[in-house]
N, C-alpha and C. Protein backbone atom coordinates (compact mmCIF):
# COMPACT_ATOMS: atom_id res chain seq x y z
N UNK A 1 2.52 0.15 -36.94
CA UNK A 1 2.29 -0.51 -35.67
C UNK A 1 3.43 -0.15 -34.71
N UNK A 2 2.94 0.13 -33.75
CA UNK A 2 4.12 0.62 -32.36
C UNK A 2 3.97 -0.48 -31.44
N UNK A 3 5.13 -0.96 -31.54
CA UNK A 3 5.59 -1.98 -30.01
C UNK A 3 5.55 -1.09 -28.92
N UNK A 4 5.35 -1.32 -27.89
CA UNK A 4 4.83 -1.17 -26.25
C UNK A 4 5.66 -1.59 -25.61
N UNK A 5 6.55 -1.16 -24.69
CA UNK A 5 7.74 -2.15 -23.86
C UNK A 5 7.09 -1.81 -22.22
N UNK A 6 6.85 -2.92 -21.60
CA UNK A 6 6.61 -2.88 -20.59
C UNK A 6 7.31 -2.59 -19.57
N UNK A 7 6.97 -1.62 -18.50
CA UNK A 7 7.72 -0.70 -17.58
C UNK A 7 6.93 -0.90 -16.06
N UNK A 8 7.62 -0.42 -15.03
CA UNK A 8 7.04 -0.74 -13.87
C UNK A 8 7.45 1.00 -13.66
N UNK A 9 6.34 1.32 -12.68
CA UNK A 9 6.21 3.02 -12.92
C UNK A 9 6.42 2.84 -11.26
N UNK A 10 7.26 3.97 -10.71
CA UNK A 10 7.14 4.41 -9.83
C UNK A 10 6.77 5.86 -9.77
N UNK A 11 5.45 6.14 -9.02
CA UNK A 11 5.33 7.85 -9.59
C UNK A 11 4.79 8.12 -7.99
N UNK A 12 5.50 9.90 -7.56
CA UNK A 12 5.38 10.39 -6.33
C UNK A 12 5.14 11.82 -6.85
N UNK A 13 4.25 11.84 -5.83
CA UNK A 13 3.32 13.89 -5.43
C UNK A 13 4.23 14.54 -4.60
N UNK A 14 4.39 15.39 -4.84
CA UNK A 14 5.16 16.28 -3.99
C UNK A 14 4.92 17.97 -4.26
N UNK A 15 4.21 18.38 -2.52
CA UNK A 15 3.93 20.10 -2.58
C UNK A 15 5.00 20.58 -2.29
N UNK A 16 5.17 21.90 -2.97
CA UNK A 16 6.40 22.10 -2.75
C UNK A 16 6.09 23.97 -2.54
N UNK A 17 6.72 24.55 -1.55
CA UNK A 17 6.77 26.35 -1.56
C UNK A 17 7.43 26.89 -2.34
N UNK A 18 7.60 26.46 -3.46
CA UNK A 18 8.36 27.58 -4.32
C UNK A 18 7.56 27.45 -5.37
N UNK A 19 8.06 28.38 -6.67
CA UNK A 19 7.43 28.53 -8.02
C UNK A 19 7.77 27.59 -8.61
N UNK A 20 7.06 26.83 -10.05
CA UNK A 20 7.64 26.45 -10.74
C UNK A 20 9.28 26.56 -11.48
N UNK A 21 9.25 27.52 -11.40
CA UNK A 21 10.61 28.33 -12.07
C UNK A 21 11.90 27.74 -11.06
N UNK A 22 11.82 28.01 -10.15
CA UNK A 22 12.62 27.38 -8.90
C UNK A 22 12.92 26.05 -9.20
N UNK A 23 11.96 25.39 -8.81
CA UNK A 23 11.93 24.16 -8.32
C UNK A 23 12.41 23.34 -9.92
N UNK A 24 11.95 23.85 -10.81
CA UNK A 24 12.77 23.43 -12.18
C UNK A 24 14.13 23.96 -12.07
N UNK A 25 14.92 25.15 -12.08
CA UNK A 25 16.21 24.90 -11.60
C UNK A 25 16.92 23.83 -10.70
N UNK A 26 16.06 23.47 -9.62
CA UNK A 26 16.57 22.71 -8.48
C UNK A 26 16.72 21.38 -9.03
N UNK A 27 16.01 21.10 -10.02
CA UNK A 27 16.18 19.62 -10.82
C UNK A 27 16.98 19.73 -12.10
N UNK A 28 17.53 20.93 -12.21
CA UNK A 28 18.31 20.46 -13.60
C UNK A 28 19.36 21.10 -13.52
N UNK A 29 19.83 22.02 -12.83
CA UNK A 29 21.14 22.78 -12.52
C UNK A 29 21.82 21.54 -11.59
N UNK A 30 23.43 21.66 -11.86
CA UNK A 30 23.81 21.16 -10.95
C UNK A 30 24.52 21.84 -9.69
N UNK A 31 24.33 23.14 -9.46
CA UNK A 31 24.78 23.43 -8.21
C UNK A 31 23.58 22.88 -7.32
N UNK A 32 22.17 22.87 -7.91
CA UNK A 32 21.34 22.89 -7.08
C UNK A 32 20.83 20.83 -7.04
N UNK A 33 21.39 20.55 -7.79
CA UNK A 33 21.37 18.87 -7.66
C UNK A 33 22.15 18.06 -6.43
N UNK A 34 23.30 19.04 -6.43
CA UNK A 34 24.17 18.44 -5.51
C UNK A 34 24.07 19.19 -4.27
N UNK A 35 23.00 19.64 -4.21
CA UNK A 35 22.36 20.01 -2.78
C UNK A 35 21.42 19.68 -2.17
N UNK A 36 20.74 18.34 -2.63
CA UNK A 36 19.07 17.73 -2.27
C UNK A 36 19.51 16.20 -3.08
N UNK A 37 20.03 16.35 -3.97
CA UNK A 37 19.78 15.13 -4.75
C UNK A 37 21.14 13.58 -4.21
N UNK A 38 22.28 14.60 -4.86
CA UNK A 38 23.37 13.71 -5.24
C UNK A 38 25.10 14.27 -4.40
N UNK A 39 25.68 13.80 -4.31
CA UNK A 39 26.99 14.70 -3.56
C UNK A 39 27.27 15.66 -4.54
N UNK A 40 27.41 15.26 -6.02
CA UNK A 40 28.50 16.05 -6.71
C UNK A 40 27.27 15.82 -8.20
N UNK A 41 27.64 16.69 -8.68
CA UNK A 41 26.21 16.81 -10.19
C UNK A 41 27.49 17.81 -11.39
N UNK A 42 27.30 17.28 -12.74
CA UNK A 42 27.18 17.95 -13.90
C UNK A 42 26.27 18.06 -14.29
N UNK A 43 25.80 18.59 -15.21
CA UNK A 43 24.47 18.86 -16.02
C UNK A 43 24.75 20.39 -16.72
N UNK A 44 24.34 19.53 -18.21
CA UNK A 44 24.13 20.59 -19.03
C UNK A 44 22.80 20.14 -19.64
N UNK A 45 22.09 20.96 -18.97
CA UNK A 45 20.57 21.00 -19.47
C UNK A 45 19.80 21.63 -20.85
N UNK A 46 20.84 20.75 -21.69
CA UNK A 46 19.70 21.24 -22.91
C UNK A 46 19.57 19.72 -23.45
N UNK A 47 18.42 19.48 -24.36
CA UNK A 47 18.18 17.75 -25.31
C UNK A 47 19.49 17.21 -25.61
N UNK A 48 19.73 16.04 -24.88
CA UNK A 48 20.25 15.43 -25.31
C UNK A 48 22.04 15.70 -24.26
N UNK A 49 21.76 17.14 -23.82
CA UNK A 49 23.16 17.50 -22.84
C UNK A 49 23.20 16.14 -21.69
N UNK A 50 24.58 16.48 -21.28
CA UNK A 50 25.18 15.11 -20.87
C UNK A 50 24.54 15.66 -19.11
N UNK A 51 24.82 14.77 -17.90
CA UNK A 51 24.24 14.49 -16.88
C UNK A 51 25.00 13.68 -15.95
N UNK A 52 25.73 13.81 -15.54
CA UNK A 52 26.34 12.74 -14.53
C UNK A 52 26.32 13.24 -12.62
N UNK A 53 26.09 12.02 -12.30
CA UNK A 53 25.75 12.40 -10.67
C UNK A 53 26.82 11.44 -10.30
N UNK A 54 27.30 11.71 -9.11
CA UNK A 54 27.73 11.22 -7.96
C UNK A 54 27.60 11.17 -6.59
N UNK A 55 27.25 10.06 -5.82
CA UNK A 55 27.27 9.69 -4.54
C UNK A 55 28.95 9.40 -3.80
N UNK A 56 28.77 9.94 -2.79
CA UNK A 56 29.75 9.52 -2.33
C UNK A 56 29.64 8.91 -0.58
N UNK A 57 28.70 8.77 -0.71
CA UNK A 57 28.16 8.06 0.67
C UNK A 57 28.62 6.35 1.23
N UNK A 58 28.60 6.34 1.79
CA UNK A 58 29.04 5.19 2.53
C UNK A 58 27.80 3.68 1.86
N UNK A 59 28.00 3.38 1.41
CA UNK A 59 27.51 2.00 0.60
C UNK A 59 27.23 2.66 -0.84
N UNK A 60 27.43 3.10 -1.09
CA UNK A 60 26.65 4.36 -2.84
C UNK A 60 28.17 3.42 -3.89
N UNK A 61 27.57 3.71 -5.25
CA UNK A 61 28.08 2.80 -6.01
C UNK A 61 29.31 3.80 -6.38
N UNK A 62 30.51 3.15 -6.30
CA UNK A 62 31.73 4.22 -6.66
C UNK A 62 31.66 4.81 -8.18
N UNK A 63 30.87 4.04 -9.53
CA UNK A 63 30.77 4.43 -10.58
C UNK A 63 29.62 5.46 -10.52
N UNK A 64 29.66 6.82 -11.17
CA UNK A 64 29.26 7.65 -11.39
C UNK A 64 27.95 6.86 -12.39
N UNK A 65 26.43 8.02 -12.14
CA UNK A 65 25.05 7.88 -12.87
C UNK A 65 25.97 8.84 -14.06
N UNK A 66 25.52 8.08 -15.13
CA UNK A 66 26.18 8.55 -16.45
C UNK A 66 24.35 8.50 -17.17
N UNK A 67 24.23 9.76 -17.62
CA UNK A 67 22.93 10.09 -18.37
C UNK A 67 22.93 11.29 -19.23
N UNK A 68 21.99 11.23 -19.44
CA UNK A 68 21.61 12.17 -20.61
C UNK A 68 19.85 13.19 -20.58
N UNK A 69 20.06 14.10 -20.54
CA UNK A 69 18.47 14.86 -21.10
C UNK A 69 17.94 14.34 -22.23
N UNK A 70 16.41 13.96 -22.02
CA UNK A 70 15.62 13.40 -22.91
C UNK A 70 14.80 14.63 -23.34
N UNK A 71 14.41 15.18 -22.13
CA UNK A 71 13.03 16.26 -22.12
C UNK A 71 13.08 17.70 -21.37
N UNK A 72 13.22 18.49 -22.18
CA UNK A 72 13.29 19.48 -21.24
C UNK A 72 12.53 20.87 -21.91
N UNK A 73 11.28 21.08 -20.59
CA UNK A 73 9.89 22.25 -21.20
C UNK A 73 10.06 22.97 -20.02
N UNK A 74 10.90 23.77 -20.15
CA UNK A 74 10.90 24.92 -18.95
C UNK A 74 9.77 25.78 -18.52
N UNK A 75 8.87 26.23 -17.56
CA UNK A 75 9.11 25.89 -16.68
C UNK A 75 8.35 24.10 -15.59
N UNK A 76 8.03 23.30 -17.08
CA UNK A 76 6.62 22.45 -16.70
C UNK A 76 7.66 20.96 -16.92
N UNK A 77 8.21 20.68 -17.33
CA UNK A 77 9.02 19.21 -17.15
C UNK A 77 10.17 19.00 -17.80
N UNK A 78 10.36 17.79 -17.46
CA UNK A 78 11.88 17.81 -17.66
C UNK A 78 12.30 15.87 -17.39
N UNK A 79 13.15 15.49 -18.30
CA UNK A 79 13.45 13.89 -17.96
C UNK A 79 14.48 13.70 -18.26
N UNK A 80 15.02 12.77 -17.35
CA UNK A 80 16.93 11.93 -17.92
C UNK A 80 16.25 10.38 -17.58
N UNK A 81 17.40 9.89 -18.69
CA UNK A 81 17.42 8.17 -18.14
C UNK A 81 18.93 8.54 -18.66
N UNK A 82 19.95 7.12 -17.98
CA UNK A 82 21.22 6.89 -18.14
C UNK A 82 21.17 5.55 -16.98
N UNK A 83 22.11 5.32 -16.63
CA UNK A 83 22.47 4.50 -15.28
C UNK A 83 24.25 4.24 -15.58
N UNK A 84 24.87 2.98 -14.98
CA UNK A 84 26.14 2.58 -15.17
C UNK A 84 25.98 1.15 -15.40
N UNK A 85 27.23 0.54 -15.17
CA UNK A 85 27.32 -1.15 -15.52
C UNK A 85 26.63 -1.53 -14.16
N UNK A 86 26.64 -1.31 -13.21
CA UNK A 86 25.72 -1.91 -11.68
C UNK A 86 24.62 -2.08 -12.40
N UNK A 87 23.49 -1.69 -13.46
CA UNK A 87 22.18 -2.00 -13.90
C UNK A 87 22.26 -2.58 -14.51
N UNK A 88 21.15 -3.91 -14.69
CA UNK A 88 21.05 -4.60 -16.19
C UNK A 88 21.07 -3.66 -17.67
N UNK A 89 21.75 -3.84 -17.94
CA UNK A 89 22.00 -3.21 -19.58
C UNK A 89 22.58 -1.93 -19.19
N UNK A 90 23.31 -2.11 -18.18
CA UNK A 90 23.68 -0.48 -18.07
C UNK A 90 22.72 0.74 -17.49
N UNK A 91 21.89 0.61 -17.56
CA UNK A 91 20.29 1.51 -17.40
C UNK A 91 19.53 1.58 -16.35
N UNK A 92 19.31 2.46 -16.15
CA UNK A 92 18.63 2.35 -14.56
C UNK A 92 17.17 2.99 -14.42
N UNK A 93 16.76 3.23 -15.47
CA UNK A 93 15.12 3.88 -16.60
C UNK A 93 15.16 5.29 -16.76
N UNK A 94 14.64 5.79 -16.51
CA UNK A 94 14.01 6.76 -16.95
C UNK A 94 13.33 7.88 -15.67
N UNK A 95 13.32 9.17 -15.42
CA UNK A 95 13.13 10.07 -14.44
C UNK A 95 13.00 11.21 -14.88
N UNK A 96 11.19 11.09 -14.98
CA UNK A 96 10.61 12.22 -15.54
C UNK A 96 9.85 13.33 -14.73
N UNK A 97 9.61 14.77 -14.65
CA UNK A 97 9.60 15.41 -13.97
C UNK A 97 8.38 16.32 -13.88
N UNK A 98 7.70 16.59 -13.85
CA UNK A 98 6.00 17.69 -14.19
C UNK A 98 5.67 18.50 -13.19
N UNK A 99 5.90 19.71 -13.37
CA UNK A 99 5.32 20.88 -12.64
C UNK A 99 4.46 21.58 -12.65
N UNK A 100 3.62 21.67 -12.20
CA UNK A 100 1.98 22.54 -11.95
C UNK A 100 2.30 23.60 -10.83
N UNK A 101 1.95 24.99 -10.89
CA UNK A 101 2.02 26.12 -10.34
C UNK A 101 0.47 25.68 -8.93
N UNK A 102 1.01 26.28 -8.32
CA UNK A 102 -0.33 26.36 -7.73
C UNK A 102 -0.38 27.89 -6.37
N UNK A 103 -1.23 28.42 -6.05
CA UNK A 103 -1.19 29.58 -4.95
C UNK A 103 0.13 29.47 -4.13
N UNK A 104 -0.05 28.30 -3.64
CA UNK A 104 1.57 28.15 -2.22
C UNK A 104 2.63 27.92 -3.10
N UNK A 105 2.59 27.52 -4.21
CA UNK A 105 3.55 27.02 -5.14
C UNK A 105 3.83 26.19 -6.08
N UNK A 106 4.33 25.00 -5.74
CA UNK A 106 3.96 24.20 -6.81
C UNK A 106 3.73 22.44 -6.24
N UNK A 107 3.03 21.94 -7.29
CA UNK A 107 2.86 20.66 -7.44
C UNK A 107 4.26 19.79 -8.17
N UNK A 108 4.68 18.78 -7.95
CA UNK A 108 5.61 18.01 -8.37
C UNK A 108 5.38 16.87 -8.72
N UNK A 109 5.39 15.93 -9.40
CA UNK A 109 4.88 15.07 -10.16
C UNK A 109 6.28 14.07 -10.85
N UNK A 110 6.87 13.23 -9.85
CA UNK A 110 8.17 12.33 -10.17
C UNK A 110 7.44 11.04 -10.45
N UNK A 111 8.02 10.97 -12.11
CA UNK A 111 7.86 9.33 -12.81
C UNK A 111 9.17 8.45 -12.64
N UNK A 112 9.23 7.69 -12.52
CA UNK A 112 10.71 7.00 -12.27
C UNK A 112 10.16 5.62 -13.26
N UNK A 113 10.52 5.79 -14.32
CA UNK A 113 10.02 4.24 -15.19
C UNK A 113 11.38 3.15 -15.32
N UNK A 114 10.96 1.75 -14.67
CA UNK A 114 12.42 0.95 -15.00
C UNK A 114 11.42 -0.27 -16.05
N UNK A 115 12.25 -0.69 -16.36
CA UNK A 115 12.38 -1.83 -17.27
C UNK A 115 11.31 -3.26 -16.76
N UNK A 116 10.06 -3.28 -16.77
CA UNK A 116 9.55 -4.59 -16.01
C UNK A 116 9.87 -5.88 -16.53
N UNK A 117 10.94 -6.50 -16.18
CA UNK A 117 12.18 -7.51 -15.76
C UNK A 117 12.46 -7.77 -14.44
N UNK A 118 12.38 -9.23 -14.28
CA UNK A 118 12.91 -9.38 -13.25
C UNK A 118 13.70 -9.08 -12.21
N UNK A 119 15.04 -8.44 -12.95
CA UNK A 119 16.32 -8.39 -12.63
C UNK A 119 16.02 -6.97 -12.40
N UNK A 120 15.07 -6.16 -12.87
CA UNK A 120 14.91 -4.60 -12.34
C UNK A 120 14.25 -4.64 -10.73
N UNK A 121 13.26 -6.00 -10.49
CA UNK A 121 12.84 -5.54 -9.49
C UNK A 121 13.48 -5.16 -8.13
N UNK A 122 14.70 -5.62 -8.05
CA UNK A 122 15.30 -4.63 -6.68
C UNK A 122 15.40 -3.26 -6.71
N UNK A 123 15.90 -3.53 -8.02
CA UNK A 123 16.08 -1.55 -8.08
C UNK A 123 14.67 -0.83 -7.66
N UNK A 124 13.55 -1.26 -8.49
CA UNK A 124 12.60 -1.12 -8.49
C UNK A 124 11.96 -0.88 -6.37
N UNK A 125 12.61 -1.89 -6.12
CA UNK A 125 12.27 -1.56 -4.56
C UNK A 125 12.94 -0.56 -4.02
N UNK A 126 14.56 -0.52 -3.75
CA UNK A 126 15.22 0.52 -3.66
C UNK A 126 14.59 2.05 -3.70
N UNK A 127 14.46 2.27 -5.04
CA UNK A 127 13.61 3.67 -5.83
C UNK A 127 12.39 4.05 -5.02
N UNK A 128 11.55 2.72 -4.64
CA UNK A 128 10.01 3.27 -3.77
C UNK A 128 10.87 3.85 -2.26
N UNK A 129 11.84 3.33 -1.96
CA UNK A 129 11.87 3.95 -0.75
C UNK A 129 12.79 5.15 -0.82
N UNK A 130 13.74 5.28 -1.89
CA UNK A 130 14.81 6.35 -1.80
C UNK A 130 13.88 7.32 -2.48
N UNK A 131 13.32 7.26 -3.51
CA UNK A 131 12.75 9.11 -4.03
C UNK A 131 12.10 9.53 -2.92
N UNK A 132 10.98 9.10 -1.30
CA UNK A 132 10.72 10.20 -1.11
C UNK A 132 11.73 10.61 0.06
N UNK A 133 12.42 9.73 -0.21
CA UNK A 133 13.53 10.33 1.23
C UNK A 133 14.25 11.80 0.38
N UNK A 134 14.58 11.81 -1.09
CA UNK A 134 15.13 12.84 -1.82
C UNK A 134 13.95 13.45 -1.93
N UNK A 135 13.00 13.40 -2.19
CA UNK A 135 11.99 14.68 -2.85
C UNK A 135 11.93 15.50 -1.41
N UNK A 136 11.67 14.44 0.09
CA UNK A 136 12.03 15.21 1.23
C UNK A 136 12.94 16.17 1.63
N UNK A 137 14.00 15.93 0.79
CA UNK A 137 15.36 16.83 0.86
C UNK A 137 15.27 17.63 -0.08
N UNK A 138 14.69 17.48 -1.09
CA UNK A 138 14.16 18.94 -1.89
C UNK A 138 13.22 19.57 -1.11
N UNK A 139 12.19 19.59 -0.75
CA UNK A 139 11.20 20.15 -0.22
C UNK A 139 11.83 20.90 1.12
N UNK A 140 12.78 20.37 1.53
CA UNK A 140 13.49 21.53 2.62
C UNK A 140 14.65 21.89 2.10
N UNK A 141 15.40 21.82 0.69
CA UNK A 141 16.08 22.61 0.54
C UNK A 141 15.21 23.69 0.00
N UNK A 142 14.38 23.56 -1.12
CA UNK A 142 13.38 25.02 -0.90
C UNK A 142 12.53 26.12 -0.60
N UNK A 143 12.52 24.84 0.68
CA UNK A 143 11.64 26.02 1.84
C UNK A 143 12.22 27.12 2.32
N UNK A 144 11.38 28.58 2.35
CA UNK A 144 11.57 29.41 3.01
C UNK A 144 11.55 29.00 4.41
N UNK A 145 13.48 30.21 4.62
CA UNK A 145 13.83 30.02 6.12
C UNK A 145 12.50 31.16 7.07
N UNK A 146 11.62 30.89 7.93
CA UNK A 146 11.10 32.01 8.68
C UNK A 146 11.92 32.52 9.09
């Protein structure tokens, strides 16, 4: 018998002009994290490699996103969960990733799963409005310049 833990899903579409191949670098390298995503990125992208982001923006939490690779199927998905002490239990869920090729390029497919708890639901609000402001900033960091 498998227990079920209940989660509140935030999930966003995103077309994107580049290849799969790309746009999977752009989510797991960190030169290319800390150019759309986060100020400052590590990442060593293999199972289980370590992950840490930093903001350094004006209200952004001074403790570093401390995470880890869960999933990683080059060139089709890819997931981290981690968080810091600012989250209940430390954790801030889960951010999973799915790529589909398509003629112009590709399809993008962001799961963001938190914890359905009370105490998640701000975050939970936060997240609906910040991923597409970032998937926006991916989508023009990979656009071709005309």
């Amino acid at each position: 018998m498998t227990a079920s833990i209940a989660t509140t899903l935030l999930e966003f579409r995103t077309e994107l002009a580049a290849p799969p191949e790309r746009v999977y670098a752009a989510l797991t390298e960190a030169q290319h994290l800390a150019r759309w995503f986060c100020d400052q990125a590590e990442s060593d992208p293999t199972e289980g490699g370590k992950l840490t982001l930093r903001w350094t923006r004006k209200g952004a939490s001074p403790e570093p996103f401390a995470g880890h690779w869960v999933v990683l199927q080059p060139p089709t998905s890819c997931a981290f969960e981690g968080g810091h002490s600012g989250y209940p239990d430390g954790y801030a869920g889960r951010v999973g990733f799915e790529l589909a090729r398509r003629d112009t390029g590709s399809v993008l497919i962001t799961r963001h799963r938190l914890p359905a708890r009370p105490e998640y639901a701000p975050f939970a609000e936060t997240y609906a409005g910040a991923w597409p402001r970032a998937l926006a900033r991916l989508v023009a960091y990979l656009t071709p310049v005309a």
